[in-house]
Protein backbone atom coordinates (compact mmCIF):
# COMPACT_ATOMS: atom_id res chain seq x y z
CA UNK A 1 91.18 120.50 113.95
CA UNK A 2 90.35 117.13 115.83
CA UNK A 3 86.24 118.20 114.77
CA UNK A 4 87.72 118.23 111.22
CA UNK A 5 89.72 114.78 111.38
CA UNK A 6 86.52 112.97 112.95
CA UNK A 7 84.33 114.28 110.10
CA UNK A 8 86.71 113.62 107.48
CA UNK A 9 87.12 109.96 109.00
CA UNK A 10 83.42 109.26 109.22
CA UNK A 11 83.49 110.46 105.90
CA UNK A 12 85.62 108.26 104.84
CA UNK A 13 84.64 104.97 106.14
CA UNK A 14 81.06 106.20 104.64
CA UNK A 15 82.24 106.22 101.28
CA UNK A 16 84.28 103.11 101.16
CA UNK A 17 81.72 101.16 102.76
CA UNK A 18 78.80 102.44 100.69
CA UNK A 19 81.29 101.50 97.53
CA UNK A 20 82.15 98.24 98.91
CA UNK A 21 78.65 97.01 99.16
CA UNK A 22 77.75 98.55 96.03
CA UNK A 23 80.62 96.63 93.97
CA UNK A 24 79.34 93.28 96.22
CA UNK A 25 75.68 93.85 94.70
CA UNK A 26 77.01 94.49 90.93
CA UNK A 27 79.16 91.71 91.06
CA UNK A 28 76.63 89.21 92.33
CA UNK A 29 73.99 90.73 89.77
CA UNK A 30 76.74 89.84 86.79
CA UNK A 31 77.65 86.49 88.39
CA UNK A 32 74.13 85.38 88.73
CA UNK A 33 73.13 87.05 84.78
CA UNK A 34 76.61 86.74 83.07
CA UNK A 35 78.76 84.66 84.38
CA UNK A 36 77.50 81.04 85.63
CA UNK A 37 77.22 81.80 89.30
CA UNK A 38 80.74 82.10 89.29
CA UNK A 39 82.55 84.06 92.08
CA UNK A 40 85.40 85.89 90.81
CA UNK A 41 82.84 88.87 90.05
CA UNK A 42 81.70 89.38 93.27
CA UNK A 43 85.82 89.66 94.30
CA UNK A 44 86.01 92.03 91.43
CA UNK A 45 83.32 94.28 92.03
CA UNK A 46 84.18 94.42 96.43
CA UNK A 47 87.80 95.09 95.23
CA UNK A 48 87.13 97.96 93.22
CA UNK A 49 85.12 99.61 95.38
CA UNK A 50 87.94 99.41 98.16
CA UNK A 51 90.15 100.37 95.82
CA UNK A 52 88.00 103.52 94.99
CA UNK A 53 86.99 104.31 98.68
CA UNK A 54 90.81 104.30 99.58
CA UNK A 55 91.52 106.38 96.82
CA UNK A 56 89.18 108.94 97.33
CA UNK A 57 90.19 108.77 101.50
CA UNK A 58 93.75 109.31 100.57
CA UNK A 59 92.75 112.86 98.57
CA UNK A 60 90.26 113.71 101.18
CA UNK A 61 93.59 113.42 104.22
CA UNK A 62 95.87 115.18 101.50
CA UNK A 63 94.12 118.18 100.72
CA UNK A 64 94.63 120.51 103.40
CA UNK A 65 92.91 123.31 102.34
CA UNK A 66 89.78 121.72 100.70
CA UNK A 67 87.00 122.11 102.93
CA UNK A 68 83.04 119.66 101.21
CA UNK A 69 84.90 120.26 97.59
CA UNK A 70 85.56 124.18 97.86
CA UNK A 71 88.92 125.77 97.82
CA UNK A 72 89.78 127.64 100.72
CA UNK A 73 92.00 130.63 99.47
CA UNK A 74 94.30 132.51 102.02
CA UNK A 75 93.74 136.01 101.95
């Protein structure tokens, strides 16, 4: 169980950073192209990829009985 918390945690913090940086990079690539070097992309794009690693931690911790994706049916 404790295994199973640890992996779902690295998991996790994985995700949300890997969308965090990635919503950093588009926003900076559409302030620099789009938008006059202003900032308020950059904020947009690291805010929506918290928003979406936090959202997709929340229905990793709330599904019980999914196990990588795969529902686990009791016999």
């Amino acid at each position: 169980m404790a295994d199973e918390l640890g992996r779902k945690w690295d998991r996790c913090l994985a995700d949300t950073a890997l969308k965090t940086v990635t919503g950093v990079g588009i926003g900076i690539v559409f302030s620099v192209l789009f938008f006059k070097r202003r900032t308020w992309p950059v904020s947009f794009g690291s805010g929506l990829g918290l928003g979406m690693g936090y959202s997709n931690c929340q229905h990793d911790f709330r599904s019980q009985y999914m196990i990588h994706g795969r529902v686990v049916k009791d016999q």
